[in-house]
Structure formats: C-alpha cells, structure tokens
C-alpha atoms as a PDB file:
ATOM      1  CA  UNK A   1      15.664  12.125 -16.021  1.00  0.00           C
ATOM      2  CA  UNK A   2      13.756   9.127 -16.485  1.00  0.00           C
ATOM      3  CA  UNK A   3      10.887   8.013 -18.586  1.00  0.00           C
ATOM      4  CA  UNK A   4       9.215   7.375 -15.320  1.00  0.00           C
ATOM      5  CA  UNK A   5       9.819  10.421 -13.892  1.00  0.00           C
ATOM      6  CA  UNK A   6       8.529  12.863 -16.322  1.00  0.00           C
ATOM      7  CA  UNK A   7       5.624  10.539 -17.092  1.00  0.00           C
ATOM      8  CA  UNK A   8       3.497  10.150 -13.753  1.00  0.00           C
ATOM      9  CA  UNK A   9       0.538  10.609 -14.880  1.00  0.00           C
ATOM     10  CA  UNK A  10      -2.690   9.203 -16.640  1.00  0.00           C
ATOM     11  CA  UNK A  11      -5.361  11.481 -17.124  1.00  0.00           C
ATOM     12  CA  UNK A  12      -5.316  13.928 -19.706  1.00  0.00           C
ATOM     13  CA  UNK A  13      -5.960  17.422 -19.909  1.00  0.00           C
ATOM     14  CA  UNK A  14      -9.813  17.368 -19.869  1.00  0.00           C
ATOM     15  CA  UNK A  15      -9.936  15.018 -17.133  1.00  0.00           C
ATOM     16  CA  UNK A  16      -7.406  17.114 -15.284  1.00  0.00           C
ATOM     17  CA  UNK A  17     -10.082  20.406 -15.776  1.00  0.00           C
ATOM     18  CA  UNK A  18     -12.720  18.318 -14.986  1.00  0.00           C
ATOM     19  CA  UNK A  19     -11.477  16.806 -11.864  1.00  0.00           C
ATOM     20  CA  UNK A  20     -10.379  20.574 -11.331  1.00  0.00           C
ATOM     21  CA  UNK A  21     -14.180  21.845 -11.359  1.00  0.00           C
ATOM     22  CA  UNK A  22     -15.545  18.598  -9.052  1.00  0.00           C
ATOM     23  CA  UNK A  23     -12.887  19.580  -6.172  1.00  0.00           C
ATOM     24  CA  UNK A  24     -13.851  22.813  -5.972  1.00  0.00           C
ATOM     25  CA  UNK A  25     -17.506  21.754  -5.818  1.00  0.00           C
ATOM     26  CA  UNK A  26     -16.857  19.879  -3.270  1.00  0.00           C
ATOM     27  CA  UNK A  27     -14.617  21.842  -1.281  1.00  0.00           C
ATOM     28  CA  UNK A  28     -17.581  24.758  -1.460  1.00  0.00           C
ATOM     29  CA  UNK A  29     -20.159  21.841  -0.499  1.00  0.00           C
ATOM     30  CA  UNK A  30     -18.358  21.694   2.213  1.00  0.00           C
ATOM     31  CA  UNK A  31     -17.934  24.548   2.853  1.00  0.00           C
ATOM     32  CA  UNK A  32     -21.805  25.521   2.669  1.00  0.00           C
ATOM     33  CA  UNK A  33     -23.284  22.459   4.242  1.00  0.00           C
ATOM     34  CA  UNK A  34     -20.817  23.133   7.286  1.00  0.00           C
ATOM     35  CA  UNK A  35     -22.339  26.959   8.066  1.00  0.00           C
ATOM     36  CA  UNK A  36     -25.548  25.540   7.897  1.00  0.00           C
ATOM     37  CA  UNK A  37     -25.565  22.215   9.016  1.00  0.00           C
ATOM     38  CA  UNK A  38     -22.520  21.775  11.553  1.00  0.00           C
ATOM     39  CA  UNK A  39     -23.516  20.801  15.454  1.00  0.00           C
ATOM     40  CA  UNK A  40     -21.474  19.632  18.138  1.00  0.00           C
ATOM     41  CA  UNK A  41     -24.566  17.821  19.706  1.00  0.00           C
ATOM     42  CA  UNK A  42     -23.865  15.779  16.143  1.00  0.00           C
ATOM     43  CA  UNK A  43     -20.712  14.457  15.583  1.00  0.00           C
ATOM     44  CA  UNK A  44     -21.690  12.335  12.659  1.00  0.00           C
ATOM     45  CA  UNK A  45     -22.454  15.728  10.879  1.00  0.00           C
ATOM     46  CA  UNK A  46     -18.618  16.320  11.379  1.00  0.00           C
ATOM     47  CA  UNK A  47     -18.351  12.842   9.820  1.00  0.00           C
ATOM     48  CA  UNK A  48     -20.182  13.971   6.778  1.00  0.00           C
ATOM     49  CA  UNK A  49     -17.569  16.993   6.318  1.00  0.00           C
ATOM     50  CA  UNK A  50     -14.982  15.259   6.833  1.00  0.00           C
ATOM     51  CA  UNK A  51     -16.299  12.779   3.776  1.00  0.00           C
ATOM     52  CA  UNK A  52     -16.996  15.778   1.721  1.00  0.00           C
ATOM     53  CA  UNK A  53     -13.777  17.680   2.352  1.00  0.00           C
ATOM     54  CA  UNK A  54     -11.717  14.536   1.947  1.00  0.00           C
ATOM     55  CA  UNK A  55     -12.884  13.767  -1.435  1.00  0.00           C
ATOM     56  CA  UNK A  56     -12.625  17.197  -2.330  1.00  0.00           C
ATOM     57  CA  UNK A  57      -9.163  17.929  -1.414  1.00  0.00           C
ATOM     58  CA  UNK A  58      -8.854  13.877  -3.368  1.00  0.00           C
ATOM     59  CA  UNK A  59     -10.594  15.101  -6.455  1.00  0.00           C
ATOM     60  CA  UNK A  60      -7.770  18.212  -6.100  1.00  0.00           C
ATOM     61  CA  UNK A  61      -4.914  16.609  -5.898  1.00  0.00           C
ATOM     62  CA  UNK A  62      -6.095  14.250  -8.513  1.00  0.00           C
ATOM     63  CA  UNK A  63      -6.008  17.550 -11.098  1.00  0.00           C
ATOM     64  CA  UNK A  64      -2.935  19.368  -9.664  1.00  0.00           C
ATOM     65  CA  UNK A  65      -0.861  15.924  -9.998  1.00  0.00           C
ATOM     66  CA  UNK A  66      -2.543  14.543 -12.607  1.00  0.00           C
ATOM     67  CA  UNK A  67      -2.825  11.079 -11.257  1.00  0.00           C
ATOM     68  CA  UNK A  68      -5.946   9.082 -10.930  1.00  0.00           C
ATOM     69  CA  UNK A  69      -5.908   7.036  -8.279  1.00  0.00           C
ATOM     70  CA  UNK A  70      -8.278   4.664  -9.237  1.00  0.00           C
ATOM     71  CA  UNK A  71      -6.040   4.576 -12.971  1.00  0.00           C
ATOM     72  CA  UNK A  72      -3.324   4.214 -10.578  1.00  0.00           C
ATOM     73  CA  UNK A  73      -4.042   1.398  -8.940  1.00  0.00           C
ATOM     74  CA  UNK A  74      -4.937  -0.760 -11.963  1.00  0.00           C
ATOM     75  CA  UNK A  75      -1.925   0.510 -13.334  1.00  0.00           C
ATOM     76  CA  UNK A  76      -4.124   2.155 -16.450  1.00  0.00           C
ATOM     77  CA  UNK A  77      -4.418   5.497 -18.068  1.00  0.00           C
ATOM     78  CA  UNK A  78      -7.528   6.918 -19.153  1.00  0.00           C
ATOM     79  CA  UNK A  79      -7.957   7.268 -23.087  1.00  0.00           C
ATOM     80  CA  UNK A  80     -11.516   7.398 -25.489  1.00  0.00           C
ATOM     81  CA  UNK A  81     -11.556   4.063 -25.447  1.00  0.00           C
ATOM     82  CA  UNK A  82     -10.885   3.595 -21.447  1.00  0.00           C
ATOM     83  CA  UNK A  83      -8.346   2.621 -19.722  1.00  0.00           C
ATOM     84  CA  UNK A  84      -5.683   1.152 -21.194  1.00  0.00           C
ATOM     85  CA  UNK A  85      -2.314   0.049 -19.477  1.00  0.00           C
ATOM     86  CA  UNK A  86       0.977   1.632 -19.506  1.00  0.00           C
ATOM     87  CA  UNK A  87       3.238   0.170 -21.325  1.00  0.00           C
ATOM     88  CA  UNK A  88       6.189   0.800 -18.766  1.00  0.00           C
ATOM     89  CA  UNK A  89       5.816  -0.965 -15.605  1.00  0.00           C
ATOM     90  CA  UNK A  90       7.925   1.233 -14.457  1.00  0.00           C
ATOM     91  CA  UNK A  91       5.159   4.028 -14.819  1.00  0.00           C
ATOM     92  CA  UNK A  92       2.574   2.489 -13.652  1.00  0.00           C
ATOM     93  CA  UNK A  93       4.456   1.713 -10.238  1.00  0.00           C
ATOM     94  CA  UNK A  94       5.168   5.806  -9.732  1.00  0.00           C
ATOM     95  CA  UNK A  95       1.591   6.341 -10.331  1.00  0.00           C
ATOM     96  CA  UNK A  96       0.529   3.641  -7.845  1.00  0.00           C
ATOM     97  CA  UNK A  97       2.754   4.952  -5.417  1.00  0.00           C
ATOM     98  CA  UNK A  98       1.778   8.809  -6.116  1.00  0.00           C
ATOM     99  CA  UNK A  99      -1.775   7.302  -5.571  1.00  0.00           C
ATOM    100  CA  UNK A 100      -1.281   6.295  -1.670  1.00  0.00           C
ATOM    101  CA  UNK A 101       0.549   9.866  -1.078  1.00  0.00           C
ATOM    102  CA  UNK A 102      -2.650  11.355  -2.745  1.00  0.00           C
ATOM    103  CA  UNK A 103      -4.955   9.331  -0.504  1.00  0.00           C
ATOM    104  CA  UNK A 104      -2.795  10.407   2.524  1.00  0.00           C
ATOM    105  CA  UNK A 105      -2.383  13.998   1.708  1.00  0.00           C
ATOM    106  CA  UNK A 106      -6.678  14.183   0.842  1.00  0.00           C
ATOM    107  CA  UNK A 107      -7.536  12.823   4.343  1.00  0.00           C
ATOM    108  CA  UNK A 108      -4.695  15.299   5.927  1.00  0.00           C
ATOM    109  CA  UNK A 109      -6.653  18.070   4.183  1.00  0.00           C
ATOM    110  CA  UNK A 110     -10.134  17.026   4.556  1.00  0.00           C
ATOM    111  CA  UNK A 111      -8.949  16.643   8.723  1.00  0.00           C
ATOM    112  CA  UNK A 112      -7.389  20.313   8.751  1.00  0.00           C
ATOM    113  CA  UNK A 113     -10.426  21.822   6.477  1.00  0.00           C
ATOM    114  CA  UNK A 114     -12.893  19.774   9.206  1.00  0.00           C
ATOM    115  CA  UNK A 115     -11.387  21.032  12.136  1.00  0.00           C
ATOM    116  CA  UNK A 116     -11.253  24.556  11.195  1.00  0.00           C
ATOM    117  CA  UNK A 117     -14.684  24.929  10.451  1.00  0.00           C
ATOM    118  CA  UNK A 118     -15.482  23.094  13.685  1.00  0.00           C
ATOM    119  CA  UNK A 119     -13.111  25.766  15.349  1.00  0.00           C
ATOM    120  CA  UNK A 120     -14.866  28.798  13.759  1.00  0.00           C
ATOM    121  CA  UNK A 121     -18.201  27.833  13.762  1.00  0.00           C
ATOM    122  CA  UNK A 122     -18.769  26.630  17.773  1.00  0.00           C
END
C-alpha cells in the first residue's frame, strides 16, 4: 500500500474529537430548531435546516475521515504552528479529492436528514 493511501489525512486526533463534538451539535441543532421552528408556509425555514444539517453531517465526516476540507484544498495539514503543507504531493491530491466526496456526501445527508423531518413533522 502506498504512502498516499494510508496517509489521507490532516487533522490530528484533537481536531478529529473536536470536529466530532461540533457535528453532533449541529446535527441536534437541527434537530431541535426543526420541532420547533419547521413550517411549510416557510420554505426558507427548510433552507435553514438544510444549512444546519449539511454542515453537520460536513463537520462529521470531517472527524470520521479525518480530512479537513478546507486543509484539503490548500493542500495543508493542521499542526501548532498551522497549517503546514504535505510534503507528498501525492497526499495532498487524495485529500483534495476525499474533500469533494466529503462535500458531496454532507449535502446528501443534510438533504435526507431535511426531508425526513419535513416528512414527520407536517
């Protein structure tokens, strides 16, 4: 296996916990401002969810994959001393490409999470 392969990532372990703990704040924003604040008579509301749930479900994948998309696309890694860039081009390619699945698979999620609680709550 390549170096590339085993490598896609750049954030470490207390930004994956931390981007961990913001997801599923968000995801239970959601959540929460959906049973109280969803309306059909308001579809920028739905909007609004949608926002919140995407970044959410972002913010997840972010953790479980351990790719930054923002790091990703400036082909950086975080570090104390911010971000710094990887030394194999190589790696920093995976991680940009991981970074437009994450986008993809966030907005798939933040649609699914959206419509159900537009389902259940009419």
């Amino acid at each position: 296996m390549s170096a590339a392969k085993r490598a896609i990532r750049n954030i470490s372990e207390t930004g994956r916990k931390n981007r961990l703990y913001g997801g599923l704040s968000l995801i239970a924003l959601g959540f929460i401002f959906s049973i109280f604040v969803i309306s059909i008579e308001h579809p920028l509301l739905s909007l609004a969810i949608f926002g919140i749930f995407t970044s959410g479900c972002l913010v997840m994948l972010e953790s479980t994959t351990q790719v930054c998309v923002y790091h990703g696309f400036l082909g950086t890694h975080e570090s104390s001393s911010g971000g710094k860039r990887h030394e194999d081009e190589s790696v920093a390619r995976a991680c940009r490409t991981r970074s437009w699945w994450i986008i993809l698979q966030s907005i798939i999620g933040g649609l699914v999470l959206t419509l159900i609680m537009i389902f259940f709550l009419r």
